[in-house]
Protein backbone atom coordinates (compact mmCIF):
# COMPACT_ATOMS: atom_id res chain seq x y z
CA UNK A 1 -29.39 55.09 -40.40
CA UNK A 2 -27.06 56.23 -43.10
CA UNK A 3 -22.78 55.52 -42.78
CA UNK A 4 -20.85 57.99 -41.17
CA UNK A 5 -16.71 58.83 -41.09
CA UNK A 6 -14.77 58.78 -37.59
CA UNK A 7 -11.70 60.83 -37.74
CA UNK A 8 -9.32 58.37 -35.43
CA UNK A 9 -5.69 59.32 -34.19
CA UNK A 10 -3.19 56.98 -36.69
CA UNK A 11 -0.75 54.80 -34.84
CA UNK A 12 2.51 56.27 -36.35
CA UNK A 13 1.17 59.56 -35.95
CA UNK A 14 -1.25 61.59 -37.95
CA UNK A 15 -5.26 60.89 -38.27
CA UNK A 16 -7.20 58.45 -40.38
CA UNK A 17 -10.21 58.38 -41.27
CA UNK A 18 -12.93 55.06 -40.73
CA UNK A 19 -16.15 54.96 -42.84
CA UNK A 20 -18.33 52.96 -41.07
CA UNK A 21 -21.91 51.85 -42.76
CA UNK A 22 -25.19 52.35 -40.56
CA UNK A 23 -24.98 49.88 -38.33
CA UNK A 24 -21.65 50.74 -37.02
CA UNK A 25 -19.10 47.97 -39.03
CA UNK A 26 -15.72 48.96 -40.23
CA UNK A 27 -16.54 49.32 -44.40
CA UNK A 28 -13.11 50.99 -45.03
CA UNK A 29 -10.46 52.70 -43.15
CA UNK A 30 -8.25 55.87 -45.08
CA UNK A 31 -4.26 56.59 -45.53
CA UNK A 32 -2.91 58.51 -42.82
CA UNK A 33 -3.21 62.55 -42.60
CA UNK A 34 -0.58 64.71 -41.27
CA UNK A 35 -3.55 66.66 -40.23
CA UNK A 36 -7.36 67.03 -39.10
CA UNK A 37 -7.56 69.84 -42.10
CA UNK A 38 -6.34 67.32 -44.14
CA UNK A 39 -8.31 64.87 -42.94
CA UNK A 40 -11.17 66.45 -43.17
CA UNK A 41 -10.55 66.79 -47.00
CA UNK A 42 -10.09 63.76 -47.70
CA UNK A 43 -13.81 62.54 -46.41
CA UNK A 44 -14.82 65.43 -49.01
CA UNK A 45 -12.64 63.50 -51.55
CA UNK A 46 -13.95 60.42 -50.63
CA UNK A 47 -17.45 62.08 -50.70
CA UNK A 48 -16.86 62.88 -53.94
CA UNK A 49 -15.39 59.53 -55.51
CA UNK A 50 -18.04 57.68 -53.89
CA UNK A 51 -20.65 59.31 -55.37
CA UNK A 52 -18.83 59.53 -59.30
CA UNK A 53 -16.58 57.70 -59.38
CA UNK A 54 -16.08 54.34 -61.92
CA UNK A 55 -15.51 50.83 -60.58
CA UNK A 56 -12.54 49.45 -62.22
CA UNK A 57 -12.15 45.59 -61.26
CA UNK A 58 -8.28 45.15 -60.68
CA UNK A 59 -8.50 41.50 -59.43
CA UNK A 60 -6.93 38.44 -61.65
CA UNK A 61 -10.10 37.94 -63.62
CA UNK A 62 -11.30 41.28 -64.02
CA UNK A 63 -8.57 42.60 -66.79
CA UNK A 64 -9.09 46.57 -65.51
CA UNK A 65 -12.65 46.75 -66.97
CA UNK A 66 -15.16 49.28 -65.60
CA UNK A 67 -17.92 47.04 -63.98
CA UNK A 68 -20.27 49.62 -64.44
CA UNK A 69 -21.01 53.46 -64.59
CA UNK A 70 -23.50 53.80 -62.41
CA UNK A 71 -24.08 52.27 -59.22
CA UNK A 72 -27.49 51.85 -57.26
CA UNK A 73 -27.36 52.30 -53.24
CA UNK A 74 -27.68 49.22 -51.36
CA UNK A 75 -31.52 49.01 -50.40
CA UNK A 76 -32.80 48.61 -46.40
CA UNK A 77 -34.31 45.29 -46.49
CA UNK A 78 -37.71 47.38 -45.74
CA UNK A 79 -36.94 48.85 -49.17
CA UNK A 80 -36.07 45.72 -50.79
CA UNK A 81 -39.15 44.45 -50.12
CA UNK A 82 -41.44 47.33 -51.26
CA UNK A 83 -39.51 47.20 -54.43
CA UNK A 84 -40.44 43.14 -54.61
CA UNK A 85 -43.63 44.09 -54.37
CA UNK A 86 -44.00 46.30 -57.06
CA UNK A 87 -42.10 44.47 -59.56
CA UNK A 88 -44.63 41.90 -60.71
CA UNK A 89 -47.02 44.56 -60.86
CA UNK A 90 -45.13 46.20 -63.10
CA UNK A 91 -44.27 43.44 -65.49
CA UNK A 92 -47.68 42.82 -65.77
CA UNK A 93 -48.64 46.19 -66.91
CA UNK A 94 -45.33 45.93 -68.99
CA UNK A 95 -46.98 42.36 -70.98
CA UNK A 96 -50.16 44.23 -71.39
């Protein structure tokens, strides 16, 4: 099952916004919105950033640099596994 947002009242008033992976785990949890509207546009932001948006590393070793463009989606492990089993095949054909 893919994430999904839950639009949760904000202690000190307000809404934020959880984005929760598949299985139901906390994976982030938003600012706080004055409003739902607002709210509601910032999952399309979010939306948005998460799908082309740049990872910049901002921790003590990483210096600011962009760890890279483009970033593949997190296989299932039922996915992982098909894709194990068609990579020797394919380096195989790839020595031929």
């Amino acid at each position: 099952m893919a994430g999904y947002f839950e639009l949760v009242d904000a202690p000190d008033g307000g809404y934020r916004v959880r984005m929760m992976d598949g299985a139901g785990s906390l994976m982030a949890i938003s600012v706080t919105f004055p409003t739902k509207r607002a709210a509601v546009a910032g999952v399309a932001m979010a939306r948005e950033i998460a799908g082309t948006g740049l990872i910049r590393d901002k921790s003590n070793e990483g210096a600011g640099t962009v760890l890279r463009e483009r970033v593949r989606p997190v296989n299932s492990a039922k996915e992982e596994a098909a894709r194990q089993k068609k990579a020797p095949a394919a380096r195989r054909a790839a020595v031929s």
